[in-house]
N, C-alpha and C. Protein backbone atom coordinates (compact mmCIF):
# COMPACT_ATOMS: atom_id res chain seq x y z
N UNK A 1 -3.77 9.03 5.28
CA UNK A 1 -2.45 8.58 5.66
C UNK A 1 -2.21 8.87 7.14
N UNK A 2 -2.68 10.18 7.76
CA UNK A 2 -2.61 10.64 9.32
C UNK A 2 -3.16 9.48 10.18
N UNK A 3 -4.31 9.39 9.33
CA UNK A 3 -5.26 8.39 10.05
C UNK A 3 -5.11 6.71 10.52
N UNK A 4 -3.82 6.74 8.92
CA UNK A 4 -3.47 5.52 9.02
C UNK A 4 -2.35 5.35 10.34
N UNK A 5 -1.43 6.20 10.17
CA UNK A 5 -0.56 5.96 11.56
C UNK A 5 -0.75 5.91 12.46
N UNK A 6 -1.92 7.13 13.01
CA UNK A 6 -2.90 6.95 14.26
C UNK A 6 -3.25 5.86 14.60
N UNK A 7 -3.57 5.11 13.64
CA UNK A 7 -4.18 3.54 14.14
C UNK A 7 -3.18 2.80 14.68
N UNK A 8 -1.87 3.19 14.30
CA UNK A 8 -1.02 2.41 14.61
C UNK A 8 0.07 2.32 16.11
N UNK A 9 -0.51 3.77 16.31
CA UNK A 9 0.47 4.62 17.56
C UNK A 9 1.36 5.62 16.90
N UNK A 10 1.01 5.98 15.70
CA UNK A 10 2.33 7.22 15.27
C UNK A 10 1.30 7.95 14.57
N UNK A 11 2.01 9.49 15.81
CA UNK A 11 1.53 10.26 15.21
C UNK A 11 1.52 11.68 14.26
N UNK A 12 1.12 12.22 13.40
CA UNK A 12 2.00 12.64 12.30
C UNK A 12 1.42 14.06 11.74
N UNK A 13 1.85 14.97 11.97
CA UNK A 13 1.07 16.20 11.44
C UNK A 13 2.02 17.05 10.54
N UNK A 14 0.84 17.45 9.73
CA UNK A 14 1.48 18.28 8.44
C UNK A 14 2.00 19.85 8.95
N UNK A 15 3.17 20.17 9.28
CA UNK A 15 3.69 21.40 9.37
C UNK A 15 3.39 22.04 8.45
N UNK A 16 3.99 21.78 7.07
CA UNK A 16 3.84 23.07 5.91
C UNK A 16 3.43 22.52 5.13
N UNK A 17 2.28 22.97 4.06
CA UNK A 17 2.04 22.46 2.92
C UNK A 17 2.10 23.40 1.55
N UNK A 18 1.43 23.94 1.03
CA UNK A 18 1.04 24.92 0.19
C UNK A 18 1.33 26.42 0.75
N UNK A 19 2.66 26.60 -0.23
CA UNK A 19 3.10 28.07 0.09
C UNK A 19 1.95 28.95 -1.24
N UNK A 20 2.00 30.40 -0.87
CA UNK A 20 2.41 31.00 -2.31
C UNK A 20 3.44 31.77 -3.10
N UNK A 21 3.39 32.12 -3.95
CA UNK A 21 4.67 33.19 -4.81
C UNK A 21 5.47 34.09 -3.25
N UNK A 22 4.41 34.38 -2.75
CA UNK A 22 4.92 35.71 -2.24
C UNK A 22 5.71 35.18 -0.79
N UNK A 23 5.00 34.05 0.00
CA UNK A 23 5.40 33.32 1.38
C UNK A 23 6.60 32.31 1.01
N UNK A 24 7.07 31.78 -0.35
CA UNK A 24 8.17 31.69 -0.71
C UNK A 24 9.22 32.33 -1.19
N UNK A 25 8.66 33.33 -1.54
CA UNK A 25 9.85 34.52 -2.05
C UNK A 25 10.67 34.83 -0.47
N UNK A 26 9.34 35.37 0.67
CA UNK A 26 10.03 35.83 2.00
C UNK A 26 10.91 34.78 2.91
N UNK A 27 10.40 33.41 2.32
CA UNK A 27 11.06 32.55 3.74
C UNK A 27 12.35 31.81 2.70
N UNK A 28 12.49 32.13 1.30
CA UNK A 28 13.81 32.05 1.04
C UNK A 28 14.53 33.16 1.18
N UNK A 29 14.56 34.52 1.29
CA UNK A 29 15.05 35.44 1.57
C UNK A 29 15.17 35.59 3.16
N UNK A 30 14.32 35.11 3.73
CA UNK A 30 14.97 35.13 5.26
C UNK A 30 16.47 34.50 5.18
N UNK A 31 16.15 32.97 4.78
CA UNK A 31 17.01 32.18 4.98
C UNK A 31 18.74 32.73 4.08
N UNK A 32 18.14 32.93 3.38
CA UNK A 32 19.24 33.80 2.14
C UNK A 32 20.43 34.55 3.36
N UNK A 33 19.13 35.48 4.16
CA UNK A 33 19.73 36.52 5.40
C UNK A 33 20.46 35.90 6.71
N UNK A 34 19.95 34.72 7.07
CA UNK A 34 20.20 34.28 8.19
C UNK A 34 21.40 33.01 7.62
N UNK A 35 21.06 32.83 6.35
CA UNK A 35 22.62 31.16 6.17
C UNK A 35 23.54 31.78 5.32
N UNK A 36 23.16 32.71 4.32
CA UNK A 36 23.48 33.37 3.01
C UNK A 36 23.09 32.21 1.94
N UNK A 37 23.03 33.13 0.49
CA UNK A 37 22.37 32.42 -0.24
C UNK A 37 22.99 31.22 -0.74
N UNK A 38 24.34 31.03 -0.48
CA UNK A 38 24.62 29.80 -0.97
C UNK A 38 24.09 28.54 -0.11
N UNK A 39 24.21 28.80 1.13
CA UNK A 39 23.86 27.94 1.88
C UNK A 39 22.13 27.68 1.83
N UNK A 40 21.75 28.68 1.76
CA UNK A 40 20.08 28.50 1.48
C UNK A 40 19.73 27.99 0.32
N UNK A 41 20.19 28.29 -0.43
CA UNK A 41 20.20 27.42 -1.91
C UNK A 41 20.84 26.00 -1.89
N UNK A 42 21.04 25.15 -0.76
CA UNK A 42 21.29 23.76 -0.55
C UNK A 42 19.93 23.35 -0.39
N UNK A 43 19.12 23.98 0.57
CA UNK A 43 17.65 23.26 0.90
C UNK A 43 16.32 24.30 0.77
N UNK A 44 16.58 25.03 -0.14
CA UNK A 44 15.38 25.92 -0.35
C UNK A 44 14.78 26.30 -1.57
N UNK A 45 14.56 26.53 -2.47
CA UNK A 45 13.70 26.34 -3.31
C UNK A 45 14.03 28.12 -4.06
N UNK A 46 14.26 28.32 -4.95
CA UNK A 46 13.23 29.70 -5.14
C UNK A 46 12.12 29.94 -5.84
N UNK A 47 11.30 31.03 -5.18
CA UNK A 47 10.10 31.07 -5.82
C UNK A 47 9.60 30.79 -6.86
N UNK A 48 8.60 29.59 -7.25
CA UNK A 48 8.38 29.54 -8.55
C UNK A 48 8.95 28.39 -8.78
N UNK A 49 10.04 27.81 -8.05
CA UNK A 49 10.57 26.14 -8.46
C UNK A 49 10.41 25.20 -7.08
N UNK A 50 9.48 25.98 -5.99
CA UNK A 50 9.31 24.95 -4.88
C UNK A 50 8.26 24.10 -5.13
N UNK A 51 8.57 22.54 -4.66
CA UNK A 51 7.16 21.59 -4.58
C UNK A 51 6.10 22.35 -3.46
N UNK A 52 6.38 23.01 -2.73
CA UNK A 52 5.55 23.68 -1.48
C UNK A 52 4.60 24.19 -2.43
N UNK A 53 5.11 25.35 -3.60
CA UNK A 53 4.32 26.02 -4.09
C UNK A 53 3.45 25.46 -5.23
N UNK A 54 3.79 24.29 -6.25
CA UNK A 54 3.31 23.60 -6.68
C UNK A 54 2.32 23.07 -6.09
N UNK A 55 2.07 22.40 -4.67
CA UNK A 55 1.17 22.03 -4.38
C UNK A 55 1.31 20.72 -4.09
N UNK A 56 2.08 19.94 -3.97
CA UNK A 56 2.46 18.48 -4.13
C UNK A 56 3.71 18.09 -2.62
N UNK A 57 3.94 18.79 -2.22
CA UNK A 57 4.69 18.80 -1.12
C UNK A 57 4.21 18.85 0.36
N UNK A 58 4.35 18.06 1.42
CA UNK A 58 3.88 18.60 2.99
C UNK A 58 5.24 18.38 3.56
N UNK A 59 5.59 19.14 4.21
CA UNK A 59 6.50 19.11 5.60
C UNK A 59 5.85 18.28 6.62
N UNK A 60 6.37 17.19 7.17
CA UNK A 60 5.43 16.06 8.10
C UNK A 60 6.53 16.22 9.84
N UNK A 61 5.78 16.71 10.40
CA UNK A 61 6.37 16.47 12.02
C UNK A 61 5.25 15.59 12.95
N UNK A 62 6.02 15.06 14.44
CA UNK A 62 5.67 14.14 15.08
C UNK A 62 5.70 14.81 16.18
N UNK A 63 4.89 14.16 17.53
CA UNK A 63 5.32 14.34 18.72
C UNK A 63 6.43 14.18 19.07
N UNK A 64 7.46 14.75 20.31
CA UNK A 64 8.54 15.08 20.94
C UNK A 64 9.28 15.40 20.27
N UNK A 65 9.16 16.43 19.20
CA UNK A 65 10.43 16.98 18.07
C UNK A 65 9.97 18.73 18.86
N UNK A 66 9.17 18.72 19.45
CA UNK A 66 8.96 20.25 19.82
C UNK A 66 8.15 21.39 18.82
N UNK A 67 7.95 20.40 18.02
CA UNK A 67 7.19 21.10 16.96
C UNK A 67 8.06 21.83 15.74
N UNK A 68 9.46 21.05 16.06
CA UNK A 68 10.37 21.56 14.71
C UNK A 68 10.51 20.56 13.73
N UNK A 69 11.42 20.38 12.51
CA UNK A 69 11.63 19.60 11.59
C UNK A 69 12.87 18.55 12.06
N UNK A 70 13.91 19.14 12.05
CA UNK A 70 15.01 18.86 12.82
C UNK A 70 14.64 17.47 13.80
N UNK A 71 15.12 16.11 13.39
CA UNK A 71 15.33 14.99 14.30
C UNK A 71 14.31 14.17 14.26
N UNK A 72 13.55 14.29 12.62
CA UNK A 72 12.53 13.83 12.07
C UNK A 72 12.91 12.20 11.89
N UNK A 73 14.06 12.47 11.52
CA UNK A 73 14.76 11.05 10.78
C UNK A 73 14.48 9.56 11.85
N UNK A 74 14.72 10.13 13.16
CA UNK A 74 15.05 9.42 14.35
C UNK A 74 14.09 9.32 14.73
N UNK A 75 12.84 9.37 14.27
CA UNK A 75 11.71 9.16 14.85
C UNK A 75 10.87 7.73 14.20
N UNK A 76 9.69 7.15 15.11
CA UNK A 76 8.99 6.38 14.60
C UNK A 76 8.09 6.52 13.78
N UNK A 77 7.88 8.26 13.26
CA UNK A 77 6.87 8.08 12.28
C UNK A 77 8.22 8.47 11.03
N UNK A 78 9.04 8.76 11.18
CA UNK A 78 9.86 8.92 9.64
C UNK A 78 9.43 6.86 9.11
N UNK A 79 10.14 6.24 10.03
CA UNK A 79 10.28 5.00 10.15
C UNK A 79 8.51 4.31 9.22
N UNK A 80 7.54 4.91 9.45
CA UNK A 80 6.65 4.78 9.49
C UNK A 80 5.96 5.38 7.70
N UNK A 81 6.65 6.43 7.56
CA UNK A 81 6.34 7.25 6.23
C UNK A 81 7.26 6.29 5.27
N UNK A 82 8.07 5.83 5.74
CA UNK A 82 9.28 5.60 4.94
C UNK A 82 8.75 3.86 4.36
N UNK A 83 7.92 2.85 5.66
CA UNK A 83 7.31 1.98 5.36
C UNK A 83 6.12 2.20 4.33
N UNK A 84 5.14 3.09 5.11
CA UNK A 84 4.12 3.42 4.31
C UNK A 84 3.70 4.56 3.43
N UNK A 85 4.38 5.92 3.14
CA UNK A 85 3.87 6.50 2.42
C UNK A 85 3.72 6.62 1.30
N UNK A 86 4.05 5.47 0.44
CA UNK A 86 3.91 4.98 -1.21
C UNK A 86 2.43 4.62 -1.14
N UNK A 87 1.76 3.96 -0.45
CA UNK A 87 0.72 3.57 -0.30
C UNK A 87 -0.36 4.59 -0.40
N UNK A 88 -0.15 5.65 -0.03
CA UNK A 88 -1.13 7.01 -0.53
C UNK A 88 -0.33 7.71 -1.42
N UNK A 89 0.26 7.35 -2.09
CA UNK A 89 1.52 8.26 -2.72
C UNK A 89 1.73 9.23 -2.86
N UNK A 90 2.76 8.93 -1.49
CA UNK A 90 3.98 9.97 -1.30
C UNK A 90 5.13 9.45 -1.49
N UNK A 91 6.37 10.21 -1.55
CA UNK A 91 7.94 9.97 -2.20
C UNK A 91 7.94 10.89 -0.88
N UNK A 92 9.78 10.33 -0.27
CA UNK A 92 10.59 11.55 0.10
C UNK A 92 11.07 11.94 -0.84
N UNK A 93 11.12 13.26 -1.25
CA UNK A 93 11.63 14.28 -2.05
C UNK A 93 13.47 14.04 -2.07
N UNK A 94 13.53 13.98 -0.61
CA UNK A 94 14.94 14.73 -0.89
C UNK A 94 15.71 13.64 0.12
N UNK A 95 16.16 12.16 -0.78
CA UNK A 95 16.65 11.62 0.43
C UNK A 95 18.20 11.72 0.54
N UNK A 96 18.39 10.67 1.48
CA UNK A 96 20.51 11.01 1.52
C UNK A 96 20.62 11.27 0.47
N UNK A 97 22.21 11.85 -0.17
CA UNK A 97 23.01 11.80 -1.12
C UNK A 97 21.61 12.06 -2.84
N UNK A 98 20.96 13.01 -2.27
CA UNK A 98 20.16 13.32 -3.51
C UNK A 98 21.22 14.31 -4.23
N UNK A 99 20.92 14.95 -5.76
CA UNK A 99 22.01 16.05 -6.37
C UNK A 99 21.09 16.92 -6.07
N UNK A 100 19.91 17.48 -5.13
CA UNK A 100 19.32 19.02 -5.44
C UNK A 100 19.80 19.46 -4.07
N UNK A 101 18.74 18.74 -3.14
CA UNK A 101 18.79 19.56 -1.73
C UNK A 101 19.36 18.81 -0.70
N UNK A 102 19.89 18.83 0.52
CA UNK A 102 19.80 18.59 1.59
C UNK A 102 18.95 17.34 2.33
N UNK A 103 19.44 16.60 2.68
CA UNK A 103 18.31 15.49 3.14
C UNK A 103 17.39 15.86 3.72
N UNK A 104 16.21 15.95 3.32
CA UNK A 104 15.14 16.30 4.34
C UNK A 104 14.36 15.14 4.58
N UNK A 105 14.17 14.50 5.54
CA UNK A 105 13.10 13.70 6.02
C UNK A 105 11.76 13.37 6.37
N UNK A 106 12.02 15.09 6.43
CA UNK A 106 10.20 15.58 6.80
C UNK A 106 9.49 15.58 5.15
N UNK A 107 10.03 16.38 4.05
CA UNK A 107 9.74 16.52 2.96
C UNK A 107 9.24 15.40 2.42
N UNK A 108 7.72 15.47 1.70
CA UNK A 108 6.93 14.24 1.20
C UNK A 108 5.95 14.76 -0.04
N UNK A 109 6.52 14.39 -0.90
CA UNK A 109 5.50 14.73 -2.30
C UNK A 109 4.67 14.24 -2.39
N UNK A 110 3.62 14.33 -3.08
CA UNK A 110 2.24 13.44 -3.76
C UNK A 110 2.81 13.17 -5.35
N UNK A 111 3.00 12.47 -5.26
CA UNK A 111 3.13 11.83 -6.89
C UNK A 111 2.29 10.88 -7.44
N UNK A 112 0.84 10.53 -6.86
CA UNK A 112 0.24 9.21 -7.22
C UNK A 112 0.47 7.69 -6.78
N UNK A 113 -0.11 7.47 -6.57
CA UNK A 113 -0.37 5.52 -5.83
C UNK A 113 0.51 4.68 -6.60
N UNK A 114 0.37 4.75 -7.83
CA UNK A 114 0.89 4.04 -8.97
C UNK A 114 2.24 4.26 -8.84
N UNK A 115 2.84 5.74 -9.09
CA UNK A 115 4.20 6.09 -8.94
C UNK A 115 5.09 5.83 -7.86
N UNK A 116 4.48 6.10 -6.72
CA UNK A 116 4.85 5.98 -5.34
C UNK A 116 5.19 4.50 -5.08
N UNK A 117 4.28 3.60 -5.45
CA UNK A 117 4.76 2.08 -5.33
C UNK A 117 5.74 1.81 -6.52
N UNK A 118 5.86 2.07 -7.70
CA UNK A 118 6.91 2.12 -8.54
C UNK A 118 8.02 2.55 -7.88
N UNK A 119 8.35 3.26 -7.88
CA UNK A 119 9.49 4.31 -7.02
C UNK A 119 10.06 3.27 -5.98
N UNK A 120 9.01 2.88 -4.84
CA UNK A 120 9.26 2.54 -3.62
C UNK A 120 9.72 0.77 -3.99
N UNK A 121 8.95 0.37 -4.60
CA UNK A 121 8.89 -1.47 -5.00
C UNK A 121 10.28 -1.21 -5.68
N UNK A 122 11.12 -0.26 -6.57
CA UNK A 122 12.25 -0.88 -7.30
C UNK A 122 13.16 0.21 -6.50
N UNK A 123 12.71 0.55 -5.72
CA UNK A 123 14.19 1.74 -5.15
C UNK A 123 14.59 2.85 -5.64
N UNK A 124 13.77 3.21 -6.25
CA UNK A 124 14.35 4.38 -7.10
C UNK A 124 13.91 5.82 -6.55
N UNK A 125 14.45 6.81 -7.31
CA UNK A 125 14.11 7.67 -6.46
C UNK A 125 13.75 8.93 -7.55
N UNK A 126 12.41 9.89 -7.57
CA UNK A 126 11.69 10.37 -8.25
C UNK A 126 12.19 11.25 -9.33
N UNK A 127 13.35 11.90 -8.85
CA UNK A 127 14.42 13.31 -9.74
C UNK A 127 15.32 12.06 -10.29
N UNK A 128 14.98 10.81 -10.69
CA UNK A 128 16.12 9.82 -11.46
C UNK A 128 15.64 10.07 -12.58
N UNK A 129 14.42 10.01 -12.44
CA UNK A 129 13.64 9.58 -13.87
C UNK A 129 13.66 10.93 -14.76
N UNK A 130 12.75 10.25 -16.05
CA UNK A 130 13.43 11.73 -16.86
C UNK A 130 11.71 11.98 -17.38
N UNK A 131 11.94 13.24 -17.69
CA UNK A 131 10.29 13.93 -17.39
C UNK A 131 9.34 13.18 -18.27
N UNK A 132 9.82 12.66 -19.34
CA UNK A 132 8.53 11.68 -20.28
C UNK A 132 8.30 10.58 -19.95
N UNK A 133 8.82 10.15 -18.90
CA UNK A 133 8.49 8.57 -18.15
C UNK A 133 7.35 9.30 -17.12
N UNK A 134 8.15 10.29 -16.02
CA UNK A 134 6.89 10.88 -15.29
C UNK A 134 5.60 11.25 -16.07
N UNK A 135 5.50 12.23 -17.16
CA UNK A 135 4.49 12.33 -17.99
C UNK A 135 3.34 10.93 -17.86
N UNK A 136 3.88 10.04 -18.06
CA UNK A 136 2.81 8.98 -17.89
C UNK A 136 1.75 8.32 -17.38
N UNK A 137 2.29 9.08 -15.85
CA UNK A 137 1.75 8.51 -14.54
C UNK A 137 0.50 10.25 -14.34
N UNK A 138 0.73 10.74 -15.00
CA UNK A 138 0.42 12.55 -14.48
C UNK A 138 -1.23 12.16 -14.92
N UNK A 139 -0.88 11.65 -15.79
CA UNK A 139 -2.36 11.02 -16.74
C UNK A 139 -3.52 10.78 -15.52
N UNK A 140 -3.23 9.86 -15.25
CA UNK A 140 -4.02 8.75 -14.15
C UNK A 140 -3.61 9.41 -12.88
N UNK A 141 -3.26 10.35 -12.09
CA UNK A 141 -2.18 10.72 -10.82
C UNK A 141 -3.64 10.95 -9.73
N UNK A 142 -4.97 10.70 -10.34
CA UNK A 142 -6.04 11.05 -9.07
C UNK A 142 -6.61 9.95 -9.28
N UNK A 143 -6.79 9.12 -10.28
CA UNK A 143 -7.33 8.04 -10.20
C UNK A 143 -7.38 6.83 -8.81
């Protein structure tokens, strides 16, 4: 998928991918410290219920963001993930007006090729569905 934007002029690198138990326990408890926990509990996960830690999640940043998350949206590779990342399937996790977290833009799951163009071809969005429809796709999800 990196490779694919590269070809295109956008370019796209994975900030965060795969936390564990323990590097999510600390960087929701930072945040807990620095927003308090209600506010950290808008866009953070706790240990044990993050896609980071699951394994299925990357944080995606671009050139001229400075190497932060922040102002992802406004960029040509959001523009770019948002065209193409069903195609290797990825979902944004967390878009406008989702009920869990915070819009994040950078946030991009792996859910499978199959799912990802489902999702993306009818508009829908991945936390709609209800877990025995997902079940289906989990089957086939490396194929």
């Amino acid at each position: 998928m990196i490779d694919a934007a590269s070809s295109t002029g956008v370019k796209l690198y994975v900030e965060s991918a795969y936390r564990s138990f323990a590097e999510q326990k600390a960087l929701k408890g930072i945040y807990s410290i620095t927003y308090g926990a209600g506010t950290a509990n808008s866009f953070s996960a706790d240990q044990g219920y993050s896609e980071h830690q699951l394994g299925t999640a990357v944080d995606m940043i671009t050139v001229g963001l400075g190497g932060v998350l922040d102002g992802f949206d406004s960029t040509q590779a959001y523009q770019w993930m948002l065209n193409n990342a069903y195609r290797y399937g990825f979902i944004l996790s967390y878009p406008k007006k989702n009920s869990y977290y915070v819009f994040e833009p950078w946030h991009w799951r792996f859910v499978g090729v199959k799912l990802a163009t489902e999702l993306h071809d009818e508009g829908k969005y991945f936390y709609e569905m209800d877990q025995k429809t997902i079940d289906t796709y989990l089957v086939n999800i490396f194929d």
